[in-house]
N, C-alpha and C. Protein backbone atom coordinates (compact mmCIF):
# COMPACT_ATOMS: atom_id res chain seq x y z
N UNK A 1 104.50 92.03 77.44
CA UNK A 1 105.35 93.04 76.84
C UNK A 1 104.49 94.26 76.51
N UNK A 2 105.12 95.37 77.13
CA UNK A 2 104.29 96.85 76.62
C UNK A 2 104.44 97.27 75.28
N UNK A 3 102.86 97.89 74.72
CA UNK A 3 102.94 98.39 73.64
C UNK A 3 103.45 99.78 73.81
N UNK A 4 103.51 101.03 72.78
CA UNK A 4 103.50 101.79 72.76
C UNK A 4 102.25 102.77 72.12
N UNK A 5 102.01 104.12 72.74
CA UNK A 5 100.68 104.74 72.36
C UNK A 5 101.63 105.95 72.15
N UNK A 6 101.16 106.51 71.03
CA UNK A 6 101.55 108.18 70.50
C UNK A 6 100.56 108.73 70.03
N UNK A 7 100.54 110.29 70.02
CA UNK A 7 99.86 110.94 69.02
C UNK A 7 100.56 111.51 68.42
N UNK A 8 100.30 111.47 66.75
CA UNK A 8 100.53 111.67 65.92
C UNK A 8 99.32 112.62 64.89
N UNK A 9 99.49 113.68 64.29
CA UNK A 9 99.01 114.61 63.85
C UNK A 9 97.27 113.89 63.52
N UNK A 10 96.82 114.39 65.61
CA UNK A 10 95.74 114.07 65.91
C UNK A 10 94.92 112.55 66.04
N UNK A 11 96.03 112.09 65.71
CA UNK A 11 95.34 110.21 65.74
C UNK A 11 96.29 110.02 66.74
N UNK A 12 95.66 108.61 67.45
CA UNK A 12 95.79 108.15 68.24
C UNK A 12 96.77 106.61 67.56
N UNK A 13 97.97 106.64 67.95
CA UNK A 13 98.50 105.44 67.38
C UNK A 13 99.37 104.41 68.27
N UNK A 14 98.87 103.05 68.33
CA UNK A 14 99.17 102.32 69.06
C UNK A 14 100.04 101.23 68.38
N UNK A 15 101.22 100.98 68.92
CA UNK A 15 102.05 100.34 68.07
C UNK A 15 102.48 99.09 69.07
N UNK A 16 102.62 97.80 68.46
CA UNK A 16 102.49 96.68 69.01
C UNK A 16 104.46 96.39 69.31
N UNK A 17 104.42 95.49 69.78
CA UNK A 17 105.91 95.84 70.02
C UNK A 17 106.59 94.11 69.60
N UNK A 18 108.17 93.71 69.51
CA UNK A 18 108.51 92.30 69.72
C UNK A 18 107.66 90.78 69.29
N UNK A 19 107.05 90.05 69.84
CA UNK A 19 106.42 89.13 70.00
C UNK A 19 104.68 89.20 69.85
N UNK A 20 104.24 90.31 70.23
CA UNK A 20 102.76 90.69 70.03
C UNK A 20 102.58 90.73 68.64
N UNK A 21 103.72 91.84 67.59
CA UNK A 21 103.06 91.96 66.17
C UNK A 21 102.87 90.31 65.58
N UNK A 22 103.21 89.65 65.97
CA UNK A 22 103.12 88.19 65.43
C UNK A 22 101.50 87.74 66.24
N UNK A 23 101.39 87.68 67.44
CA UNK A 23 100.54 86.81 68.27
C UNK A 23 99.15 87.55 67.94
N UNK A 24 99.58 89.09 67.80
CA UNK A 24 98.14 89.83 67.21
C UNK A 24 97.83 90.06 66.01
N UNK A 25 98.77 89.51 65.10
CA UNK A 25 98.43 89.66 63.70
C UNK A 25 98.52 91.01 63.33
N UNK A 26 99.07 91.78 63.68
CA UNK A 26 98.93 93.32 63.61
C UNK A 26 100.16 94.23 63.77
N UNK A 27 100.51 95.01 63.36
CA UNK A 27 102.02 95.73 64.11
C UNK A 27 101.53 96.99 64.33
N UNK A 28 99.92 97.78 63.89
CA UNK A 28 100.13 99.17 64.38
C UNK A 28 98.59 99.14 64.34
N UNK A 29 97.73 100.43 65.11
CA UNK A 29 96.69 100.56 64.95
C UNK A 29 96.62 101.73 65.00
N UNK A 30 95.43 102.79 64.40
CA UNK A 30 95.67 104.58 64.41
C UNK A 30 93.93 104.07 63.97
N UNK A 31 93.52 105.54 64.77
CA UNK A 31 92.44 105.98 64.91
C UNK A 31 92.57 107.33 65.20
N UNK A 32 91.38 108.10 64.80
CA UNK A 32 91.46 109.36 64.85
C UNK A 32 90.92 109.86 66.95
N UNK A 33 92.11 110.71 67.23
CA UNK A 33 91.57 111.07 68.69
C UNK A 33 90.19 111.39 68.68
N UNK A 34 89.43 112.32 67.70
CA UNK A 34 87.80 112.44 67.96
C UNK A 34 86.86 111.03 67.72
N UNK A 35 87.49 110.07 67.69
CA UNK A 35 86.73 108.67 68.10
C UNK A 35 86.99 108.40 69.42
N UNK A 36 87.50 108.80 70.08
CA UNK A 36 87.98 108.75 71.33
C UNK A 36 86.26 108.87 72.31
N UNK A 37 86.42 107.97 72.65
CA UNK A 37 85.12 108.08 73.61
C UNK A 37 85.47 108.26 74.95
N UNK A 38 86.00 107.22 75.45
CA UNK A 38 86.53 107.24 76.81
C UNK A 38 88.09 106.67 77.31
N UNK A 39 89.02 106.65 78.01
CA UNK A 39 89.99 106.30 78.44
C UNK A 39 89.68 105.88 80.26
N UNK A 40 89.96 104.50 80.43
CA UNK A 40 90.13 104.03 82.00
C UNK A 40 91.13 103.08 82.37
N UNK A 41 91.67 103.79 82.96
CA UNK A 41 92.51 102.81 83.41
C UNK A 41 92.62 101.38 84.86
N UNK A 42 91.07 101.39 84.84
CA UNK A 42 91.09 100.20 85.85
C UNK A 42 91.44 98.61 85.13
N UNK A 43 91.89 97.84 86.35
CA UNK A 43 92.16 96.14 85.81
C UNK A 43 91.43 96.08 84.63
N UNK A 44 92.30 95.93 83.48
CA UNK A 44 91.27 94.88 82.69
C UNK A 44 90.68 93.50 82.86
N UNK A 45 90.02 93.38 82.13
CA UNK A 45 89.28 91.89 82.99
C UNK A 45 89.59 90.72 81.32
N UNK A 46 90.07 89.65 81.81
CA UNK A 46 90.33 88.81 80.53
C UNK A 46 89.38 88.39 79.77
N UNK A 47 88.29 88.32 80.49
CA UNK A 47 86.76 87.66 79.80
C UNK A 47 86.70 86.48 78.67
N UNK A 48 87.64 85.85 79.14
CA UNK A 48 87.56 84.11 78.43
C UNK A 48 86.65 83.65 78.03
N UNK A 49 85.14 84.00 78.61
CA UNK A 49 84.37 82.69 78.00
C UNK A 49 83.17 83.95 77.64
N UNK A 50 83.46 85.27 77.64
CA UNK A 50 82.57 85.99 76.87
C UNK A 50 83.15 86.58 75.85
N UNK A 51 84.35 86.21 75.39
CA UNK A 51 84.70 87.18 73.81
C UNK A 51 84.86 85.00 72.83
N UNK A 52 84.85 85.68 71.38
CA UNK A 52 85.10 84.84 70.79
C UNK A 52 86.54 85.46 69.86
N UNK A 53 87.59 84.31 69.79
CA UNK A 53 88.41 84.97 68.88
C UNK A 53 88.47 85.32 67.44
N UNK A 54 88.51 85.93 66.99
CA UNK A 54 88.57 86.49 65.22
C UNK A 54 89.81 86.18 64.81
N UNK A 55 90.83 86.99 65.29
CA UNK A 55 91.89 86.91 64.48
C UNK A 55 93.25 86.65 65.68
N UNK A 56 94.02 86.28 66.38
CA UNK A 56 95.12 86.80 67.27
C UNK A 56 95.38 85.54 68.00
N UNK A 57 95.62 85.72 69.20
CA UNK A 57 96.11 84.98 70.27
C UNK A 57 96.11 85.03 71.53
N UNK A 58 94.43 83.58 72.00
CA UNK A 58 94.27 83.91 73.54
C UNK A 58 94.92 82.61 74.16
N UNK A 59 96.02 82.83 75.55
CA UNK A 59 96.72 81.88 76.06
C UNK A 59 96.15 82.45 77.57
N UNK A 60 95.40 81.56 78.29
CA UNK A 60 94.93 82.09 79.48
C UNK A 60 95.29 82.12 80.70
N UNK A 61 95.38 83.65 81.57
CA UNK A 61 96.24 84.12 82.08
C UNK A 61 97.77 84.16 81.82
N UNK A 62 97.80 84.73 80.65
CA UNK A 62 98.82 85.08 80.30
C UNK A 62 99.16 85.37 78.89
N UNK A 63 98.04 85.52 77.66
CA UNK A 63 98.60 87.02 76.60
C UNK A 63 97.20 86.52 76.30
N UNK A 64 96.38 87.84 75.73
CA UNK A 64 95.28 88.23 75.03
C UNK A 64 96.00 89.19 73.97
N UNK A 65 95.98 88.83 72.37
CA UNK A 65 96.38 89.71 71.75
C UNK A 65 95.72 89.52 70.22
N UNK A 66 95.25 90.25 69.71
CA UNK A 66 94.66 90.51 68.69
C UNK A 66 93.17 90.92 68.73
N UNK A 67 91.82 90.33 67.53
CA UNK A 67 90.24 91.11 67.70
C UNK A 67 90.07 89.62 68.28
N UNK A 68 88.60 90.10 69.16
CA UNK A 68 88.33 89.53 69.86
C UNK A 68 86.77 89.62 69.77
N UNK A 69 85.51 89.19 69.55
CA UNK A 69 84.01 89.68 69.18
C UNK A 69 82.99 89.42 70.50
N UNK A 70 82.90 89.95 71.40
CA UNK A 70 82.07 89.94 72.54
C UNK A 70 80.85 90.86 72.01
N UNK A 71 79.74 90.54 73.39
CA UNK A 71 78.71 91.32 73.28
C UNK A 71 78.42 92.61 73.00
N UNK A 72 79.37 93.44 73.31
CA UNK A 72 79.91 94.83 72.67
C UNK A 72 80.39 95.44 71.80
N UNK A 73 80.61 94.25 70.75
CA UNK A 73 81.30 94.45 69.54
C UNK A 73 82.77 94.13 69.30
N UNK A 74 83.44 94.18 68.64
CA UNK A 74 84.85 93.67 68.16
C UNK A 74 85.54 94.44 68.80
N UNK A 75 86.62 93.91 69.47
CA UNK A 75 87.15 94.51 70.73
C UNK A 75 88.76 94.13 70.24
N UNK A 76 89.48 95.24 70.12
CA UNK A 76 90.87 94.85 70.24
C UNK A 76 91.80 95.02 71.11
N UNK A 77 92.69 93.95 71.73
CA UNK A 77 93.78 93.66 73.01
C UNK A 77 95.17 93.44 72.78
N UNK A 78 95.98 94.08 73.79
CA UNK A 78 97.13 93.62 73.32
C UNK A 78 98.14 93.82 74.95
N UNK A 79 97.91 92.51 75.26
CA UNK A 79 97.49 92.60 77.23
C UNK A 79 98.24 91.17 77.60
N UNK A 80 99.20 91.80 78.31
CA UNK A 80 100.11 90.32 79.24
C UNK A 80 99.74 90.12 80.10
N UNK A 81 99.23 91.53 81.12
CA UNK A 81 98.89 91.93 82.50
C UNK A 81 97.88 92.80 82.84
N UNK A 82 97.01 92.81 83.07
CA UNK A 82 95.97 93.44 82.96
C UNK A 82 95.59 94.67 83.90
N UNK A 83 96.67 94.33 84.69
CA UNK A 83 96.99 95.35 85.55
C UNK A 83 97.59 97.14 85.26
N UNK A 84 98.65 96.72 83.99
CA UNK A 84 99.47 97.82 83.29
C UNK A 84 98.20 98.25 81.85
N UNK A 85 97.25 98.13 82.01
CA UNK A 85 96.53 98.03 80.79
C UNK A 85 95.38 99.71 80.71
N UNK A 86 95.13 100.08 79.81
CA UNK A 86 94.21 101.24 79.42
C UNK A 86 93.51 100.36 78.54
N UNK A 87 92.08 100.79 78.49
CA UNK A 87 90.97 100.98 77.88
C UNK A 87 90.12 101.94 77.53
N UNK A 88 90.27 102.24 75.58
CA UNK A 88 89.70 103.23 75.24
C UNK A 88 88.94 102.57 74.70
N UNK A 89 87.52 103.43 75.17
CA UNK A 89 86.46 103.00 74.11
C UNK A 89 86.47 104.15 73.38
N UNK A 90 85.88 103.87 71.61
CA UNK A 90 85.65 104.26 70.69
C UNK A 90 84.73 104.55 70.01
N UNK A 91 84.11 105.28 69.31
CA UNK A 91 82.95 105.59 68.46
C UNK A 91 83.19 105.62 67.10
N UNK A 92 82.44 105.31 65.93
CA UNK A 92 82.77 105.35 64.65
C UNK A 92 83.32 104.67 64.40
N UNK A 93 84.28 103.77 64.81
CA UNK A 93 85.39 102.91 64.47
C UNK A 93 84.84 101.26 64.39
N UNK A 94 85.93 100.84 63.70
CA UNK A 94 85.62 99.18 63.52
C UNK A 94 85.70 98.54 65.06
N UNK A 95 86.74 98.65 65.97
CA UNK A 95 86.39 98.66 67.40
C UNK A 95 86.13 98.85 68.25
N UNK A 96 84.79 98.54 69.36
CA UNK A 96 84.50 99.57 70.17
C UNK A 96 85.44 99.52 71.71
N UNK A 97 86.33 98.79 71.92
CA UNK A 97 87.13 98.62 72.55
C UNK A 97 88.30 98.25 72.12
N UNK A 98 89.80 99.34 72.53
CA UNK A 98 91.28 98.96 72.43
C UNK A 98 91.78 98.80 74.01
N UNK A 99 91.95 97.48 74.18
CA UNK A 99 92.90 97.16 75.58
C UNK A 99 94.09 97.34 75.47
N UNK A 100 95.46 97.89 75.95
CA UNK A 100 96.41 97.81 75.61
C UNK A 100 97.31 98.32 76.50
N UNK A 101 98.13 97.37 76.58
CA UNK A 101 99.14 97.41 77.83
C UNK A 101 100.29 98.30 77.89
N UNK A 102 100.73 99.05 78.55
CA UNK A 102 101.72 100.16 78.69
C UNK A 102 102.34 100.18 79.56
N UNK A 103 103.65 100.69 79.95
CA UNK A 103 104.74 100.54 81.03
C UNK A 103 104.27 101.56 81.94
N UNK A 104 103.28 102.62 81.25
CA UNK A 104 102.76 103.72 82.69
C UNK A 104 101.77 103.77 82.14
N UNK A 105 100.77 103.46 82.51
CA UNK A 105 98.92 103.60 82.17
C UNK A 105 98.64 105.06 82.86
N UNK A 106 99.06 105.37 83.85
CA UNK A 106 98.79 106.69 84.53
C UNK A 106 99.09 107.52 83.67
N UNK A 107 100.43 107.93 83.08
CA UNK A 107 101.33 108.61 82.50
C UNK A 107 100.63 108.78 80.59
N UNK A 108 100.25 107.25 80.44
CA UNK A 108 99.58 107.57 79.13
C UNK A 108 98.22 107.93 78.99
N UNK A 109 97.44 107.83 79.96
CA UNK A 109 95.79 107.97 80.19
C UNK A 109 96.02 109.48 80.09
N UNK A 110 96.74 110.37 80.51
CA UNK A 110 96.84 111.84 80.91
C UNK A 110 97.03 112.27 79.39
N UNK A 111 98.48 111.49 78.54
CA UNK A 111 98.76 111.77 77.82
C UNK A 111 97.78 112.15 76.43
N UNK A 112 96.86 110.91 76.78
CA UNK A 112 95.36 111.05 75.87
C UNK A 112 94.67 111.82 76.29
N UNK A 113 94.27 112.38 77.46
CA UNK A 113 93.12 112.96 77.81
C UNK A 113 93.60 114.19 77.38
N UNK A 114 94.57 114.86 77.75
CA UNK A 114 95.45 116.15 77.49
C UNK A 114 95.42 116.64 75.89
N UNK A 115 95.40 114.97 74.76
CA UNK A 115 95.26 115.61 73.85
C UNK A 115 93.51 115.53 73.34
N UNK A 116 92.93 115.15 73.97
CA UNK A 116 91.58 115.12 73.64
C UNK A 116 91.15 116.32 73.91
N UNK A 117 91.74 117.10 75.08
CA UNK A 117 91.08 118.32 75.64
C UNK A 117 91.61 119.52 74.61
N UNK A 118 92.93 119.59 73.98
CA UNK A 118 93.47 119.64 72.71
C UNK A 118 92.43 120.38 71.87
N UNK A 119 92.03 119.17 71.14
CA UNK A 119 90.62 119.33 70.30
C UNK A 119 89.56 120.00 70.75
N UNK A 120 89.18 120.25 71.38
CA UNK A 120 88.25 120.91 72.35
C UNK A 120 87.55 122.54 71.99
């Protein structure tokens, strides 16, 4: 199930949708766009046996949702398909990775970059 991503007066806010706010323990996340490090939209990759779970819900091949603590630091997901998925990495923030699944990854990757360039 797709989340939703907005900006909102300069933060970046990702809102969990149905069945996820339960499985991720979470219903919203906001960060400021100048933590914004990077946005990609290639496959996410599930990485089962390199994250450990913290808080959420991993069912394999088929939902990663909540923090997750890999070699990179505390990583948060919220991913049915890894295919429909963006990845922003972050700076300053408690996570250095948000995975998160969207009905147009193309359409929202622009939508972020557009407001990152914004700030500029």
């Amino acid at each position: 199930m797709a989340g939703k991503i907005n900006i909102e007066n300069d933060n970046l806010v990702f809102t969990l949708t149905g069945v996820d706010k339960v499985l991720a323990l979470k219903s919203k996340l906001v960060v400021p766009l100048k933590h914004v490090k990077s946005i990609s939209t290639a496959k996410a990759d599930w990485n089962y046996f390199k994250m450990l779970k913290v808080a959420g819900t991993r069912i394999p091949e088929l939902v990663v949702d909540g923090r997750f603590l890999s070699k990179e630091g505390l990583l948060f997901y919220e991913m049915h398909d890894p295919d429909k998925c963006i990845t922003v990495e972050l700076e300053n923030e408690k996570y250095k990775k948000v995975v998160f699944e969207v009905s147009d990854k193309e359409a929202t990757a622009k939508m972020i970059q557009e407001a990152l360039d914004r700030l500029q």
